[in-house]
N, C-alpha and C. Protein backbone atom coordinates (compact mmCIF):
# COMPACT_ATOMS: atom_id res chain seq x y z
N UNK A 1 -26.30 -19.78 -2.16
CA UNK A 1 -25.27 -20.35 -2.99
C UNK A 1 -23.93 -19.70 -2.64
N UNK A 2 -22.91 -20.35 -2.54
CA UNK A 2 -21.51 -20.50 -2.47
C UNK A 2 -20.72 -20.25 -3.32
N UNK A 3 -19.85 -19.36 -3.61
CA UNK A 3 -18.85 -19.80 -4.82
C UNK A 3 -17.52 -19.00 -4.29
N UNK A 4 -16.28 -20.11 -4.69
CA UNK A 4 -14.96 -19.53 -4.34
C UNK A 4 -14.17 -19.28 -5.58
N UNK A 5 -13.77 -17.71 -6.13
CA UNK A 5 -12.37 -18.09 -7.33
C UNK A 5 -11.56 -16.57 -6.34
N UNK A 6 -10.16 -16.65 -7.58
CA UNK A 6 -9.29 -15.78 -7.61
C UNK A 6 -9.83 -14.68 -8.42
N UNK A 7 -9.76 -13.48 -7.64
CA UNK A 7 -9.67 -12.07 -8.25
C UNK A 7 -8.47 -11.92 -8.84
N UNK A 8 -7.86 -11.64 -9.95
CA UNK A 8 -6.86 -10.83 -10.66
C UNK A 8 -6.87 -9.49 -11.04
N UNK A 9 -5.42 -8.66 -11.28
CA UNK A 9 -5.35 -7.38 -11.60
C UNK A 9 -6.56 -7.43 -12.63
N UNK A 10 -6.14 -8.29 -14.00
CA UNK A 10 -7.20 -8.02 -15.03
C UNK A 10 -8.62 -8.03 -14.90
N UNK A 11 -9.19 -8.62 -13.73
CA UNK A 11 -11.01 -8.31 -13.42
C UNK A 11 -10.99 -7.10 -13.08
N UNK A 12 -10.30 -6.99 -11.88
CA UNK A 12 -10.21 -5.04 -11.87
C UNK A 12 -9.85 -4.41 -12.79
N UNK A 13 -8.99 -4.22 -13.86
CA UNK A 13 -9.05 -3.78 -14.63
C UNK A 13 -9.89 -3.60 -15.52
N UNK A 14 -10.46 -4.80 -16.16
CA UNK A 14 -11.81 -5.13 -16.78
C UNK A 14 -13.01 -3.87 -16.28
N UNK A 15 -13.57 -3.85 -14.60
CA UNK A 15 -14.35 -2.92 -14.02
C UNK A 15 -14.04 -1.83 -14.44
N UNK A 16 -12.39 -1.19 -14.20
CA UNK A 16 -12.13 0.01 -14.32
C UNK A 16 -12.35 0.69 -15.76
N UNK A 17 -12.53 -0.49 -17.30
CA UNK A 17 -12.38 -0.50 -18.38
C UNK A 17 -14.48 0.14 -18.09
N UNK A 18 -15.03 -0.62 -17.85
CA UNK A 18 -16.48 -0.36 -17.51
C UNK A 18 -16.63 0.94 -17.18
N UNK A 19 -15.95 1.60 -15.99
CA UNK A 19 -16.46 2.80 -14.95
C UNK A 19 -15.79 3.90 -16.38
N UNK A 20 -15.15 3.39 -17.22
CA UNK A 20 -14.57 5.01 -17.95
C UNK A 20 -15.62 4.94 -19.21
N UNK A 21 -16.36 3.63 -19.33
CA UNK A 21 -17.10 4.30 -20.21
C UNK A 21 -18.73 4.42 -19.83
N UNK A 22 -18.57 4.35 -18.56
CA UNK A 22 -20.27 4.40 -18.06
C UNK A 22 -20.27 5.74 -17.15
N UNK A 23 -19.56 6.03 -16.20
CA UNK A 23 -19.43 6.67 -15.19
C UNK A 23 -19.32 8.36 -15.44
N UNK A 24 -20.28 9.19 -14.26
CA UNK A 24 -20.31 10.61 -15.06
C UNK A 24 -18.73 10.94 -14.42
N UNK A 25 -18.23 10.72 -13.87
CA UNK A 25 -16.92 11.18 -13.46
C UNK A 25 -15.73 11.26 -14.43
N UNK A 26 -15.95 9.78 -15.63
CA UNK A 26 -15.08 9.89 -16.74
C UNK A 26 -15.01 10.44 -17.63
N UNK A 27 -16.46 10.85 -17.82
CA UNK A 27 -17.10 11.76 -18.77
C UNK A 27 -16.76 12.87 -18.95
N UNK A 28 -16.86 13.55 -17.74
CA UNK A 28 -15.94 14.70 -17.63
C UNK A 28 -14.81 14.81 -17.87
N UNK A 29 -14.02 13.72 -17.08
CA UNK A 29 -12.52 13.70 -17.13
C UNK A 29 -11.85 13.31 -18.81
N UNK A 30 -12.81 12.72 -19.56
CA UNK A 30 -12.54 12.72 -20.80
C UNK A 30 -13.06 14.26 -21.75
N UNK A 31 -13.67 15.12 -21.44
CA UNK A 31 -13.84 16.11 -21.57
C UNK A 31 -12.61 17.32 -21.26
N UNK A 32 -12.24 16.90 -20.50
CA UNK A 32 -10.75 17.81 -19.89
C UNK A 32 -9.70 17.24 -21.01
N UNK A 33 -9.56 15.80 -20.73
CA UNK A 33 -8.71 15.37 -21.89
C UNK A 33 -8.35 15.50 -22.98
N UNK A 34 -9.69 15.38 -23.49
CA UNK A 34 -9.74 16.18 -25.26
C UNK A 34 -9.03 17.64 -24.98
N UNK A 35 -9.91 18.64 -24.22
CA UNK A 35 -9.41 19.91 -24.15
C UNK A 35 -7.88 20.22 -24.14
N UNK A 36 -7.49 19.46 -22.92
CA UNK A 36 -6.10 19.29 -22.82
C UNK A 36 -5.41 19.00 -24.18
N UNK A 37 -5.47 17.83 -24.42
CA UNK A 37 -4.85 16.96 -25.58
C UNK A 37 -4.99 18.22 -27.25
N UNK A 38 -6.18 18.48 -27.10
CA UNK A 38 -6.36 19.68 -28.19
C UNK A 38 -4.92 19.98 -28.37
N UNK A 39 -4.45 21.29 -27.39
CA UNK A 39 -3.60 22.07 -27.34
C UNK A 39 -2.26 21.48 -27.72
N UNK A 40 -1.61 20.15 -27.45
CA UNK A 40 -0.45 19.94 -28.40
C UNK A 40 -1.17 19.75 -30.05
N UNK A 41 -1.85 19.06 -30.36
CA UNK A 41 -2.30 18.92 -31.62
C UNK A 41 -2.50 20.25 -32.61
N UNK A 42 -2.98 21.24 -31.74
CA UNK A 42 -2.53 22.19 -32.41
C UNK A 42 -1.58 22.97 -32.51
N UNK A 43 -0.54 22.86 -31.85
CA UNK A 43 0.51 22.91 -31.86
C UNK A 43 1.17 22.65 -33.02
N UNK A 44 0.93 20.87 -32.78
CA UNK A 44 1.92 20.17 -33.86
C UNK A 44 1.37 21.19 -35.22
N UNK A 45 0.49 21.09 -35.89
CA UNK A 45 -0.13 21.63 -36.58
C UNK A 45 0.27 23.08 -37.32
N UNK A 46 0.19 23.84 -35.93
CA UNK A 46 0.96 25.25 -35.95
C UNK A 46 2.16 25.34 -36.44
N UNK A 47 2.87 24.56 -35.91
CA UNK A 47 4.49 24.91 -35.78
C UNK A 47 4.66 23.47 -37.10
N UNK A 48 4.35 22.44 -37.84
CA UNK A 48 4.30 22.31 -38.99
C UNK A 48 4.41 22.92 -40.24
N UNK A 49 3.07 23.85 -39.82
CA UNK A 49 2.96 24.70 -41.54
C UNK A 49 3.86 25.74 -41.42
N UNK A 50 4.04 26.34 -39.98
CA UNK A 50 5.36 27.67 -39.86
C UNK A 50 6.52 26.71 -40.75
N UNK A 51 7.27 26.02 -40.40
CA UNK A 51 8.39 25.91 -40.94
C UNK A 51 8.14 24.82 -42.16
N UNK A 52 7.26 24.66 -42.43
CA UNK A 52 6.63 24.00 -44.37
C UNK A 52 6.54 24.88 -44.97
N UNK A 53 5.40 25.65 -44.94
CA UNK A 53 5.06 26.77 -45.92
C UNK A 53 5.86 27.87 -45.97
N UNK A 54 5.89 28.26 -46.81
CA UNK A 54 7.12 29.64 -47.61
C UNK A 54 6.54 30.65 -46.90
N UNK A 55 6.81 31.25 -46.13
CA UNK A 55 6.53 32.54 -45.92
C UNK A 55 5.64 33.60 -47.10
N UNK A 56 4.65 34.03 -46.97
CA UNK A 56 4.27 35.02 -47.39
C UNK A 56 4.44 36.20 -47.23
N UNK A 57 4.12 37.47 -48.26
CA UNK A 57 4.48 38.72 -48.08
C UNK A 57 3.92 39.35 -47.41
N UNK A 58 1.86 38.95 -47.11
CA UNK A 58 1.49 39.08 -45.86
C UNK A 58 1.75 38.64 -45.02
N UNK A 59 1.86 39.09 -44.03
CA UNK A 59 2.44 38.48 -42.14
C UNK A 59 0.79 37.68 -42.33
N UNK A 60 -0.29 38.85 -41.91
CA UNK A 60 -1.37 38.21 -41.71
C UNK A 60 -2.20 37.27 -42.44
N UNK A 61 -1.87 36.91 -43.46
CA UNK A 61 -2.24 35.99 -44.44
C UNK A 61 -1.41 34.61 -43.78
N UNK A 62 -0.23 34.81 -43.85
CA UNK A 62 0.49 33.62 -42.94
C UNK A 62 0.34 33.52 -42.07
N UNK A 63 -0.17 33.93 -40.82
CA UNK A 63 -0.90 33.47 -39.78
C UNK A 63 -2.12 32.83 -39.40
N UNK A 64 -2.75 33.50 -40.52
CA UNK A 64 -4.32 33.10 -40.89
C UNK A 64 -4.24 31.74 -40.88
N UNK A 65 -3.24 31.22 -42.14
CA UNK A 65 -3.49 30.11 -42.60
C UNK A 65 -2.64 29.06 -41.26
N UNK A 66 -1.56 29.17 -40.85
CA UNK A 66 -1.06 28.51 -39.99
C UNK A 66 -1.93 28.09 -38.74
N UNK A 67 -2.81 28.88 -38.33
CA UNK A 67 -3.61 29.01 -36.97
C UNK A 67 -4.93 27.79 -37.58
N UNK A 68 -5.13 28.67 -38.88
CA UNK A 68 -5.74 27.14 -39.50
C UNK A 68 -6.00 26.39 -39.49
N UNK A 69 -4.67 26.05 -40.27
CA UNK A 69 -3.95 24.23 -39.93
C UNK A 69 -3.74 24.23 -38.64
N UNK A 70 -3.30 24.49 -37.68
CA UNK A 70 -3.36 23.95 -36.23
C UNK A 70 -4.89 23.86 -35.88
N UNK A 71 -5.38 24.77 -36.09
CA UNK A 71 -7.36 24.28 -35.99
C UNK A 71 -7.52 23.05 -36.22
N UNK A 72 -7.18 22.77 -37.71
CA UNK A 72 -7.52 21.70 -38.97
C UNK A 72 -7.08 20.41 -38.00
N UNK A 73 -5.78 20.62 -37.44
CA UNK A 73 -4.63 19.43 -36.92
C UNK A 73 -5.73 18.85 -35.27
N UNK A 74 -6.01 19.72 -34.68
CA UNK A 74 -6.78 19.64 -33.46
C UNK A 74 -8.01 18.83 -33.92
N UNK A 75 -9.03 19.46 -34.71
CA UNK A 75 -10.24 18.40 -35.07
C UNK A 75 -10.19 17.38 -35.96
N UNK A 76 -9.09 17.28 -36.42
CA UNK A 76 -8.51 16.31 -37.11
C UNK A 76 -8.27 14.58 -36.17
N UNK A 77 -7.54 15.33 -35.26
CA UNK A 77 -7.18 14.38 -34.56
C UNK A 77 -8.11 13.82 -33.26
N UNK A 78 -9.02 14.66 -33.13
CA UNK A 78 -9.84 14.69 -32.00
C UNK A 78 -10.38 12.89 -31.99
N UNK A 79 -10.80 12.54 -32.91
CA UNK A 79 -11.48 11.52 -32.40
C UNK A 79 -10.09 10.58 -31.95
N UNK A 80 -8.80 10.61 -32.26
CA UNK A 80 -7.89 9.43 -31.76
C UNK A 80 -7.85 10.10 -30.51
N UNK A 81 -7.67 11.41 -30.38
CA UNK A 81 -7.33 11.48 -28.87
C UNK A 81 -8.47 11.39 -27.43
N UNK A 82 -9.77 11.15 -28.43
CA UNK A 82 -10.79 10.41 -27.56
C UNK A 82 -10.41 8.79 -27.76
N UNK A 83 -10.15 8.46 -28.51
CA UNK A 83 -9.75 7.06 -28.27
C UNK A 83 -8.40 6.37 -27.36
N UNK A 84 -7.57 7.19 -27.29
CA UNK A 84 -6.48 6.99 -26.37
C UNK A 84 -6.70 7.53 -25.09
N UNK A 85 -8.39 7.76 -24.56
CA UNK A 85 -8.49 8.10 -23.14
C UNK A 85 -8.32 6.99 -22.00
N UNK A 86 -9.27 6.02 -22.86
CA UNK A 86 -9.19 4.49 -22.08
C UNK A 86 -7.67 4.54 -22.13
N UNK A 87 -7.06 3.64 -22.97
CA UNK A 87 -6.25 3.05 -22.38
C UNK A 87 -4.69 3.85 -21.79
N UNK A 88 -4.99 5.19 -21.64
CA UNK A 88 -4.13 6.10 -21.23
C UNK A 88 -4.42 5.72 -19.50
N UNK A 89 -5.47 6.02 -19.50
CA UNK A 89 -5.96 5.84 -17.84
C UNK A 89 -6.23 4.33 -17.62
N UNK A 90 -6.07 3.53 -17.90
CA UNK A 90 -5.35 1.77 -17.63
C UNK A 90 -4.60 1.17 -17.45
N UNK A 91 -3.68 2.35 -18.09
CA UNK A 91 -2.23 2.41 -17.69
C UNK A 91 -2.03 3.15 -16.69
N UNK A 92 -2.57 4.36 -16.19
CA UNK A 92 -2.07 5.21 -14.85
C UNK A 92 -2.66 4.07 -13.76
N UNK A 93 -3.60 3.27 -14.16
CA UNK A 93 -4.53 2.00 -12.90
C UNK A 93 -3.85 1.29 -12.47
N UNK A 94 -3.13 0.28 -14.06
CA UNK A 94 -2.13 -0.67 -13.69
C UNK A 94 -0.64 -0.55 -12.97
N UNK A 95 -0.30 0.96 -13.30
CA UNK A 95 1.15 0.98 -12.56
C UNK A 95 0.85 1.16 -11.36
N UNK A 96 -0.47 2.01 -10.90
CA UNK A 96 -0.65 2.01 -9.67
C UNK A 96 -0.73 1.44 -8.99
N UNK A 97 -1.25 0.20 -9.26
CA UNK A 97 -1.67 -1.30 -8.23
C UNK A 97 -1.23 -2.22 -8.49
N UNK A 98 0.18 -2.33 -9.49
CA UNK A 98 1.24 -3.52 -10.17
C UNK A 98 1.52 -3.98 -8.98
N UNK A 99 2.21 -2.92 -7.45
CA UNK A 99 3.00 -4.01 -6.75
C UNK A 99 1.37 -4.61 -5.74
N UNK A 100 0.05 -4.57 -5.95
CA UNK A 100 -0.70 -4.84 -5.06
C UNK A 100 -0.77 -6.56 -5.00
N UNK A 101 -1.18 -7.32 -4.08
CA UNK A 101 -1.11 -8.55 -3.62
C UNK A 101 -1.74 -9.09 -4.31
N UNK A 102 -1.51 -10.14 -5.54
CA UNK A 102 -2.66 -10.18 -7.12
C UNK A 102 -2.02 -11.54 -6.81
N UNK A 103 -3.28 -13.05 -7.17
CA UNK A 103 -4.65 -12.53 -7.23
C UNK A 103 -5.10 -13.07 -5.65
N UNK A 104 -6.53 -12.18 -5.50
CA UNK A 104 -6.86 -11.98 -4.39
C UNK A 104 -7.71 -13.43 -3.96
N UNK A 105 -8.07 -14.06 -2.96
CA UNK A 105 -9.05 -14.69 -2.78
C UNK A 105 -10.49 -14.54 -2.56
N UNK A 106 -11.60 -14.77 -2.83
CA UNK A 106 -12.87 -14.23 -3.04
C UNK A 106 -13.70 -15.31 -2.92
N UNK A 107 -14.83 -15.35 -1.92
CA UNK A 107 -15.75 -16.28 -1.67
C UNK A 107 -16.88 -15.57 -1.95
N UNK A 108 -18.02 -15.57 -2.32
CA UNK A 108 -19.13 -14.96 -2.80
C UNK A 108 -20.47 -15.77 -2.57
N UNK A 109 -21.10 -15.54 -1.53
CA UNK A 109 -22.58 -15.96 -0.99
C UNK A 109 -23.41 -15.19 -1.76
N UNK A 110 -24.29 -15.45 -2.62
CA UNK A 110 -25.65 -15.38 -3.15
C UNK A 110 -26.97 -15.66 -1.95
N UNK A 111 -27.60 -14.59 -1.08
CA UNK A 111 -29.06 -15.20 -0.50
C UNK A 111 -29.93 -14.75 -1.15
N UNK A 112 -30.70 -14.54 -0.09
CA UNK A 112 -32.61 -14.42 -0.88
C UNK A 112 -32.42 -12.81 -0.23
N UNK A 113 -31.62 -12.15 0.85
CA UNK A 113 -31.63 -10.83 1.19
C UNK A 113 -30.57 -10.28 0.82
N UNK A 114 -29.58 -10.60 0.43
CA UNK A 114 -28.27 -9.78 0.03
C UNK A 114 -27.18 -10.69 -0.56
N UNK A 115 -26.10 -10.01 -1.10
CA UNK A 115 -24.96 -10.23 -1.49
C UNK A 115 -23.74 -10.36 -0.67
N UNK A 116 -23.04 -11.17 -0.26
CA UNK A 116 -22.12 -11.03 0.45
C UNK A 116 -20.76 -11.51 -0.33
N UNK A 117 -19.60 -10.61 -0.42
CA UNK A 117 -18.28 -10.90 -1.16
C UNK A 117 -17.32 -10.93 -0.10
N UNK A 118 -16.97 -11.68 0.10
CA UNK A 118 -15.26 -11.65 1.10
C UNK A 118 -14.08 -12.04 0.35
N UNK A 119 -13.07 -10.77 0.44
CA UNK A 119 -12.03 -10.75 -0.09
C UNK A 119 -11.05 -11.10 1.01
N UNK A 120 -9.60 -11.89 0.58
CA UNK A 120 -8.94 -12.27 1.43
C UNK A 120 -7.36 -12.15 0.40
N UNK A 121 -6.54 -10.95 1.02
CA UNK A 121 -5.55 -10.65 0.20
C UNK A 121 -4.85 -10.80 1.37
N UNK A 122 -3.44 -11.20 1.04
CA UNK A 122 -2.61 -11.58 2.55
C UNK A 122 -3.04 -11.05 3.10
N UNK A 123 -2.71 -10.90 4.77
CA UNK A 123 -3.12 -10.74 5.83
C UNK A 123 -4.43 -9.71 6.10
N UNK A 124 -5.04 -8.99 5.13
CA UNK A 124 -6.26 -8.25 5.01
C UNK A 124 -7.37 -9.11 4.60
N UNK A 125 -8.40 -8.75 5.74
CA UNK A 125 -9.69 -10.13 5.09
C UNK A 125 -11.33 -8.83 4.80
N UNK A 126 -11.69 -8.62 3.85
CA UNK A 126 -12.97 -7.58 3.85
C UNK A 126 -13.83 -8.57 2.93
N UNK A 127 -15.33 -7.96 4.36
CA UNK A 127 -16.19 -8.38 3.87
C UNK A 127 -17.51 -7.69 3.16
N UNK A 128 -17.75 -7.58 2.28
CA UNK A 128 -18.78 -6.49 1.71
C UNK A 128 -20.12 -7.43 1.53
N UNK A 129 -21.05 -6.66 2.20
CA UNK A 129 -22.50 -7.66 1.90
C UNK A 129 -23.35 -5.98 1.25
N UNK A 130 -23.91 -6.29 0.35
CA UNK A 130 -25.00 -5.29 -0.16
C UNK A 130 -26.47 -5.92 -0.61
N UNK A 131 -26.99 -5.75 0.17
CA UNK A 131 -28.78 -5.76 -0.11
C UNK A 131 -29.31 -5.70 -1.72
N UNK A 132 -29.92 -6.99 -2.30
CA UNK A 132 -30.40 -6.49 -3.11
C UNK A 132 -31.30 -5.49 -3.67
N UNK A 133 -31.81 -4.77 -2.71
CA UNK A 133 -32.42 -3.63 -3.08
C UNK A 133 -31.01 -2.36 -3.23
N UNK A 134 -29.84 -2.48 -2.78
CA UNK A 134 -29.29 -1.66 -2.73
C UNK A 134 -28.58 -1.63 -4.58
N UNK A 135 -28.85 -2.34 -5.00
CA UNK A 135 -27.65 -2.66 -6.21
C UNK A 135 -28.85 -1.84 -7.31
N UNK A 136 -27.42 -0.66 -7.52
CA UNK A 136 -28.27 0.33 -8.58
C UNK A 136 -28.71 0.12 -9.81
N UNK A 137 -26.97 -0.47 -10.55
CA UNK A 137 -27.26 -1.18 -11.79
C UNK A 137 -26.22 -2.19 -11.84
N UNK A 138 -26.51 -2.83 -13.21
CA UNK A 138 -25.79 -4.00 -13.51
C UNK A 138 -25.32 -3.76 -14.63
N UNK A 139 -24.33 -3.64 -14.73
CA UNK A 139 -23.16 -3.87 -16.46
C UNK A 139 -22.75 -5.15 -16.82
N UNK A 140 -22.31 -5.87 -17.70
CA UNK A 140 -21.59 -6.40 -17.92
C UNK A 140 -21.30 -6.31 -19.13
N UNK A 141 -19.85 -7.01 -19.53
CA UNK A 141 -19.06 -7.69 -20.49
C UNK A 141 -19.13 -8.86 -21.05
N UNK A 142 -18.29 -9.38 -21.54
CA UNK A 142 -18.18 -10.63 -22.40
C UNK A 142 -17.75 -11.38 -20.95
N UNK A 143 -17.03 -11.15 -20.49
CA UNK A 143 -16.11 -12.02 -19.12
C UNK A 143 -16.62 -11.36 -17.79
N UNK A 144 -17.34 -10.30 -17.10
CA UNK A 144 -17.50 -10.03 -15.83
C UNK A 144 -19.12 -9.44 -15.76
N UNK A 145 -19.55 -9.56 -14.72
CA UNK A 145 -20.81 -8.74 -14.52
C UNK A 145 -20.52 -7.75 -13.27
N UNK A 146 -20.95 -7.10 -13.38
CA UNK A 146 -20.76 -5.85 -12.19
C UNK A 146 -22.20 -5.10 -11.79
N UNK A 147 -22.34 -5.51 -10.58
CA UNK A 147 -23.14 -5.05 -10.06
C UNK A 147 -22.91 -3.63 -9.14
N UNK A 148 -23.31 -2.75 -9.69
CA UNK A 148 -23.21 -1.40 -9.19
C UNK A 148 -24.11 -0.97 -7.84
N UNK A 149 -23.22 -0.97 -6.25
CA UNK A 149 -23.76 -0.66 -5.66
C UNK A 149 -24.06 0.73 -5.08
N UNK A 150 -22.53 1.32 -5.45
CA UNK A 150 -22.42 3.46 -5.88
C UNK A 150 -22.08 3.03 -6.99
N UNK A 151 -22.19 4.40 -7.09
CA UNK A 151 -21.63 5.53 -8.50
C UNK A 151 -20.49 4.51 -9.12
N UNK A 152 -19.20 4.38 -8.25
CA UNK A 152 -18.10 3.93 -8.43
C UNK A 152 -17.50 2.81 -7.87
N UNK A 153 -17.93 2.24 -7.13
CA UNK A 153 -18.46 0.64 -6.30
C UNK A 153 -19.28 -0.35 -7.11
N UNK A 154 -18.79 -1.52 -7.24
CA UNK A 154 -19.48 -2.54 -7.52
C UNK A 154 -19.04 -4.04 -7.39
N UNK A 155 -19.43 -5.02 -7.40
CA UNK A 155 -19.54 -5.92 -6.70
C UNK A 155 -18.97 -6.96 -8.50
N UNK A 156 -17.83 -7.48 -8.52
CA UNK A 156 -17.12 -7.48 -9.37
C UNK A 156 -17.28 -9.35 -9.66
N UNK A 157 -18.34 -9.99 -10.84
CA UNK A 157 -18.49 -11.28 -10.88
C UNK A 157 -18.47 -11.54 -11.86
N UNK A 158 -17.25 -12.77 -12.34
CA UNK A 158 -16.47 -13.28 -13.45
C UNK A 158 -17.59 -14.48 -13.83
N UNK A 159 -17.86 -13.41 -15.27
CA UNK A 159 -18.99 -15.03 -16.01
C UNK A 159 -17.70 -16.58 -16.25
N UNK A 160 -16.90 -16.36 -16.64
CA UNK A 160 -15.58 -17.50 -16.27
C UNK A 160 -14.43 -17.20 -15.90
N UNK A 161 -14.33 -18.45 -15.23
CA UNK A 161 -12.99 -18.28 -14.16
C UNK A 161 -12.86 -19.54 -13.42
N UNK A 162 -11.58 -19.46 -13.15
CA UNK A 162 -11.03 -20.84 -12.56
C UNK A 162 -11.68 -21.05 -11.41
N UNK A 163 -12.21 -22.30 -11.47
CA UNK A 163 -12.48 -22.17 -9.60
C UNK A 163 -14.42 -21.86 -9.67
N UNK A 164 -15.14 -21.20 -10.84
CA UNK A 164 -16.90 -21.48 -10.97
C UNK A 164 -16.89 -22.54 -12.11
N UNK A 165 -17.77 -23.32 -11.44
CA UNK A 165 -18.04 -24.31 -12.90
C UNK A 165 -19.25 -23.59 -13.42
N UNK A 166 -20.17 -24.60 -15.20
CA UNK A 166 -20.85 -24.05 -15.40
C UNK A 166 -22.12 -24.40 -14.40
N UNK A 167 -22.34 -25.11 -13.86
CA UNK A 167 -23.20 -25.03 -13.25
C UNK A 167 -23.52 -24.06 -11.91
N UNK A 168 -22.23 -23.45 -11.66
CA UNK A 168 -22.65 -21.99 -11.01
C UNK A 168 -22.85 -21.25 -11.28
N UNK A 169 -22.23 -20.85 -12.76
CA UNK A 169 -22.67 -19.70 -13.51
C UNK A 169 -23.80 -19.56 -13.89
N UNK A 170 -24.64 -21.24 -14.19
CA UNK A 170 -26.09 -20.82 -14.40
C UNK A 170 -26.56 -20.62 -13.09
N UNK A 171 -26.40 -21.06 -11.60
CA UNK A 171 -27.31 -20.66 -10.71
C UNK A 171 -27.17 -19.13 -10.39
N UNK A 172 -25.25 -18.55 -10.44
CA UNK A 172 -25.72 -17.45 -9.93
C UNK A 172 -26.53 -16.21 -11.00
N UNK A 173 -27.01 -16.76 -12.88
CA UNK A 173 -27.23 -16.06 -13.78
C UNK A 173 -29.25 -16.55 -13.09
N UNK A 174 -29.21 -17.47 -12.62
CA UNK A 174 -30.58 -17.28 -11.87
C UNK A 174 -30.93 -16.59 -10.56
N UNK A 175 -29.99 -16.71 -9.99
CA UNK A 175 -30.57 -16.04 -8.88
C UNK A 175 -30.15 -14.56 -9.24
N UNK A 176 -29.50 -13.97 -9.87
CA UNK A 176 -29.30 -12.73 -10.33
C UNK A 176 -30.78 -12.40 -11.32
N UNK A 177 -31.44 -12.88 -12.14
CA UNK A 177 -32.32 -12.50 -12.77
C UNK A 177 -33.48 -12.76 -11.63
N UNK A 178 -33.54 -13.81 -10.81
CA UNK A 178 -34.68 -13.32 -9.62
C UNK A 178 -35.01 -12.48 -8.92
N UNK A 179 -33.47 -11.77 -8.90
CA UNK A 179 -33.35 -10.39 -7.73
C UNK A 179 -33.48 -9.21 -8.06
N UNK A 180 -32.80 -9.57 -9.30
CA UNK A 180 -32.27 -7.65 -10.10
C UNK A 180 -33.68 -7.44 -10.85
N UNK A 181 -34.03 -5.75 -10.15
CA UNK A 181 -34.67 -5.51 -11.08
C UNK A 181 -34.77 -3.86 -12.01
N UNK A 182 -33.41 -4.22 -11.76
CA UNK A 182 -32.40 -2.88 -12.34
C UNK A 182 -31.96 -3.80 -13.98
N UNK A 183 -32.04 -2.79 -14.64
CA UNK A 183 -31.74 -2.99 -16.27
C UNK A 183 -30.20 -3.03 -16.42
N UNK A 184 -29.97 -3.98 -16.60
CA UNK A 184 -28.92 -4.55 -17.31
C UNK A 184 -28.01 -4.12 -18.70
N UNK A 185 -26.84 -3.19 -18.39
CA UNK A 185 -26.97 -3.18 -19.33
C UNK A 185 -25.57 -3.70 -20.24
N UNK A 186 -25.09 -4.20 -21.17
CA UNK A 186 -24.10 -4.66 -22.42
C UNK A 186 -22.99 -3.79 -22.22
N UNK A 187 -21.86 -3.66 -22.14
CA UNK A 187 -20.81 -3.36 -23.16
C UNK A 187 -20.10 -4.05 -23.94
N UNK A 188 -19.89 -3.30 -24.94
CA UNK A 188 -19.18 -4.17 -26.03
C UNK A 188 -17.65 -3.56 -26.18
N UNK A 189 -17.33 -2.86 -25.09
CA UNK A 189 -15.59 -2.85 -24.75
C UNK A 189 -15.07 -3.23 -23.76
């Protein structure tokens, strides 16, 4: 089976939205983040109650409590500043590849031995074929399926889009359940 559409920034983006919440690389890197991000929060926190609260006659009583509240301010805030990881790093994606040649052209062969994707962005033409035995896992979304052939590689296919009718989407949602026998799995971001 055959199928031709346009790649856009937003399918890549979409993937990249996938790899930060599946991938052990983000995991980490959202681990640094928090850590990082901690340190103004407690800050703010710190330097809040210093110039709110009245000074006390203990020094160390007023420190106690200030270091505190900057504690308090840090786990306080922790879960937004896990939530502003995504789209902090979607934004470092998108400025990066704003001036790239969008959207791309993409022909996509379905066989009985492999996958073959050819991308065709002005004058650059790549062709990626991966073996269905090679495809580790499968994610998808509401709008893309991604077939993971590394860690951080995958083979990027829009459940709609201009250019597949439905009747390709059901052949290639069959010949994808004939082949894969890697677990599938949902996101719901």
């Amino acid at each position: 089976m055959i199928t031709a559409y346009k790649m856009t920034l937003e399918d890549v983006l979409s993937f990249q939205q996938d790899m930060i919440y599946h991938s052990p690389q983000h995991k980490k890197s959202r681990k640094i983040w928090l850590t990082v991000m901690s340190i103004p929060a407690f800050l703010l926190g710190y330097l809040a109650t210093t110039f709110i609260l009245p000074r006390s006659e203990s020094i160390v009583l007023f420190l106690l409590t200030v270091i505190g509240v900057g504690i308090l301010f840090a786990l306080l805030l922790r879960p937004l500043l896990k939530d502003l990881y995504a789209p902090f790093v979607l934004r470092q994606f998108r400025l990066v590849n704003k001036d790239s040649a969008w959207p791309t052209d993409i022909t996509l062969q379905l066989s009985d031995t492999h996958i073959e994707m050819q991308a065709i962005r002005g004058n650059i033409h790549r062709t990626t074929q991966v073996p269905w035995t090679s495809i580790l896992k499968v994610n998808e979304n509401e709008t893309h399926r991604f077939l993971y052939y590394e860690e951080d590689e995958a083979l990027i296919i829009p459940k709609v889009k201009n250019g597949v009718t439905e009747v390709e989407q059901s052949e290639i949602e069959r010949i994808l359940d004939k082949h894969m026998n890697t677990e599938k799995h949902t996101s719901s971001r």
